[in-house]
C-alpha atoms as a PDB file:
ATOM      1  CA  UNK A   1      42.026 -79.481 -84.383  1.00  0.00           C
ATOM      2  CA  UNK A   2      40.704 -82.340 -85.878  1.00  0.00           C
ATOM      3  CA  UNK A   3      43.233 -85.701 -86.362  1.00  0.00           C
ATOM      4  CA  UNK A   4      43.437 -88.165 -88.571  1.00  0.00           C
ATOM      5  CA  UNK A   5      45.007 -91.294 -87.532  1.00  0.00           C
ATOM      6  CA  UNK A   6      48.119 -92.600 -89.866  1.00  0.00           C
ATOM      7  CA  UNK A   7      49.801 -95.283 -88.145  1.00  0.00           C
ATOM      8  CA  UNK A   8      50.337 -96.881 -84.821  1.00  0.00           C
ATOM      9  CA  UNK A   9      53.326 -99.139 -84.579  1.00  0.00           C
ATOM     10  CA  UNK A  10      53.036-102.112 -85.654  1.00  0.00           C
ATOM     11  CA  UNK A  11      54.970-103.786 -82.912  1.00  0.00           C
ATOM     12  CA  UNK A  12      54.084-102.089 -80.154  1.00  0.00           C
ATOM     13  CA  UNK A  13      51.380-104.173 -78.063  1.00  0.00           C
ATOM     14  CA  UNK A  14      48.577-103.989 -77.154  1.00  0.00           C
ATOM     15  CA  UNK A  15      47.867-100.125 -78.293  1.00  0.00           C
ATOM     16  CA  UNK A  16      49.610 -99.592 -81.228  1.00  0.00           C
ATOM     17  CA  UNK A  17      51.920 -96.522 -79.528  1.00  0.00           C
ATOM     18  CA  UNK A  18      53.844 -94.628 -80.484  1.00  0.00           C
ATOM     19  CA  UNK A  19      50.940 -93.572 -83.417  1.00  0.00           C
ATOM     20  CA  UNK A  20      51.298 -90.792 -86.233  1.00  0.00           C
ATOM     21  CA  UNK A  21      48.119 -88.420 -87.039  1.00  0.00           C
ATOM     22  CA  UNK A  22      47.653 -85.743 -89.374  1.00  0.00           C
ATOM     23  CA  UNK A  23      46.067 -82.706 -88.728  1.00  0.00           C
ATOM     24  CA  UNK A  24      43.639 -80.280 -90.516  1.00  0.00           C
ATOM     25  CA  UNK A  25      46.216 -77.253 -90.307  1.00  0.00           C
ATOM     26  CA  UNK A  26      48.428 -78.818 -92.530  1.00  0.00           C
ATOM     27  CA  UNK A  27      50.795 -80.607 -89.709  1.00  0.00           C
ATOM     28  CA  UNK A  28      51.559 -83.739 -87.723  1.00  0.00           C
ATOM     29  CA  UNK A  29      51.152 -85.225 -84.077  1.00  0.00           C
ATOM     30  CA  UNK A  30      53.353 -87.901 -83.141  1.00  0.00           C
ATOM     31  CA  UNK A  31      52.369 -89.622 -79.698  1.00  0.00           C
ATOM     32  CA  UNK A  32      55.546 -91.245 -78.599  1.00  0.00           C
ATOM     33  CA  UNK A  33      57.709 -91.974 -75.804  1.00  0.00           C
ATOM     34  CA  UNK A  34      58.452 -89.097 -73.247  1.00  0.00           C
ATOM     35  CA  UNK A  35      62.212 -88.177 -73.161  1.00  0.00           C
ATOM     36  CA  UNK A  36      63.407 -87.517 -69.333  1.00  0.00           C
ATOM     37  CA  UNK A  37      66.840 -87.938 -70.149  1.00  0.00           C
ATOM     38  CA  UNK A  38      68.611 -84.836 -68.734  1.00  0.00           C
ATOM     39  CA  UNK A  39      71.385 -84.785 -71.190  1.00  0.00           C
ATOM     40  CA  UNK A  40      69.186 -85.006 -73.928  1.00  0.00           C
ATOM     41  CA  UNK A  41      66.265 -82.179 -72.530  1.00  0.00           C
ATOM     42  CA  UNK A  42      69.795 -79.683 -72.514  1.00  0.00           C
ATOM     43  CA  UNK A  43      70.780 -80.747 -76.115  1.00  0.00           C
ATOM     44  CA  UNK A  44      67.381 -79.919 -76.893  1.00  0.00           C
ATOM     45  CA  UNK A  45      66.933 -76.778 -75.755  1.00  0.00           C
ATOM     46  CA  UNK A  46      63.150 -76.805 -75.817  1.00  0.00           C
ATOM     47  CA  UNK A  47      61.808 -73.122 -75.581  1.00  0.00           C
ATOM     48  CA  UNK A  48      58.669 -72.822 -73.432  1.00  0.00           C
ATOM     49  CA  UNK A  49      55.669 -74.809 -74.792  1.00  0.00           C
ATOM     50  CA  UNK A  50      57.388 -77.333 -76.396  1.00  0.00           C
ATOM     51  CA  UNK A  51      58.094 -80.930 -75.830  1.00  0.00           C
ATOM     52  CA  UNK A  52      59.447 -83.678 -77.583  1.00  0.00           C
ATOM     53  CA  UNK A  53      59.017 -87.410 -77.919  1.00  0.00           C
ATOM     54  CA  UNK A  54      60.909 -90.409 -79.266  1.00  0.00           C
ATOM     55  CA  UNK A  55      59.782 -92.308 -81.581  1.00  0.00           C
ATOM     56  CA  UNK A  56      61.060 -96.031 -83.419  1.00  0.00           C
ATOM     57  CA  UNK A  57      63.070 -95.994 -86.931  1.00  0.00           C
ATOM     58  CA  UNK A  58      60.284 -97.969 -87.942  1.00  0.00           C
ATOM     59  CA  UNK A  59      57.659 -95.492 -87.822  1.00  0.00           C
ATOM     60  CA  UNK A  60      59.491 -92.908 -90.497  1.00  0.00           C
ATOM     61  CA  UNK A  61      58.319 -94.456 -93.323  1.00  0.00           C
ATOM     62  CA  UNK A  62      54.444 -93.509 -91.872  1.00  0.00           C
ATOM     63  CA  UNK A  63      55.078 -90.134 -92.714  1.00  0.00           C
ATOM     64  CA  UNK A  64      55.354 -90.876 -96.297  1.00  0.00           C
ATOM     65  CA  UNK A  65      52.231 -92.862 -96.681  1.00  0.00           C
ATOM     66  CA  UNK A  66      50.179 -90.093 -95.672  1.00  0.00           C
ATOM     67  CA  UNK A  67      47.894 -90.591 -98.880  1.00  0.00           C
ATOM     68  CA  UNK A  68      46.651 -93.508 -97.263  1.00  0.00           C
ATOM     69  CA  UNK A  69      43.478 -94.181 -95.440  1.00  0.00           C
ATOM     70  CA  UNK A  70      43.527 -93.596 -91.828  1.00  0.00           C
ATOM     71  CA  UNK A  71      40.140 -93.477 -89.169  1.00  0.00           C
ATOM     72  CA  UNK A  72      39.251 -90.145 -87.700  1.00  0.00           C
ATOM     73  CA  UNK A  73      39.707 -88.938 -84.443  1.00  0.00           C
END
């Protein structure tokens, strides 16, 4: 998979996390912050091999800017 770096957040310090990238298949990774809450893991559901991460408000309008230049990773 290759990645393509979209945005980090801009007020997250000193790395920039969570960060958007875009993929070669045609999809998105989103590095973010791990959820341990119980109550939300059961709402969730998450079926084997899956996991999910929260990430700011801010960072939504990221995924529309994906025409943008970004560095590769």
């Amino acid at each position: 998979m290759h990645l393509t770096l979209v945005a980090g957040d801009p007020e997250s310090n000193p790395k920039n996390s969570p960060t958007l990238y875009k993929t070669d298949r045609g999809s998105w990774v989103v590095q973010g912050w791990v959820i341990n809450d119980a109550d939300a893991l059961a709402t969730l559901d998450l079926p084997e091999g899956e996991s999910a991460v929260e990430i700011p408000d801010r960072m939504i309008p990221f995924f529309f800017q994906e025409g943008r230049a970004g560095d590769n990773v």
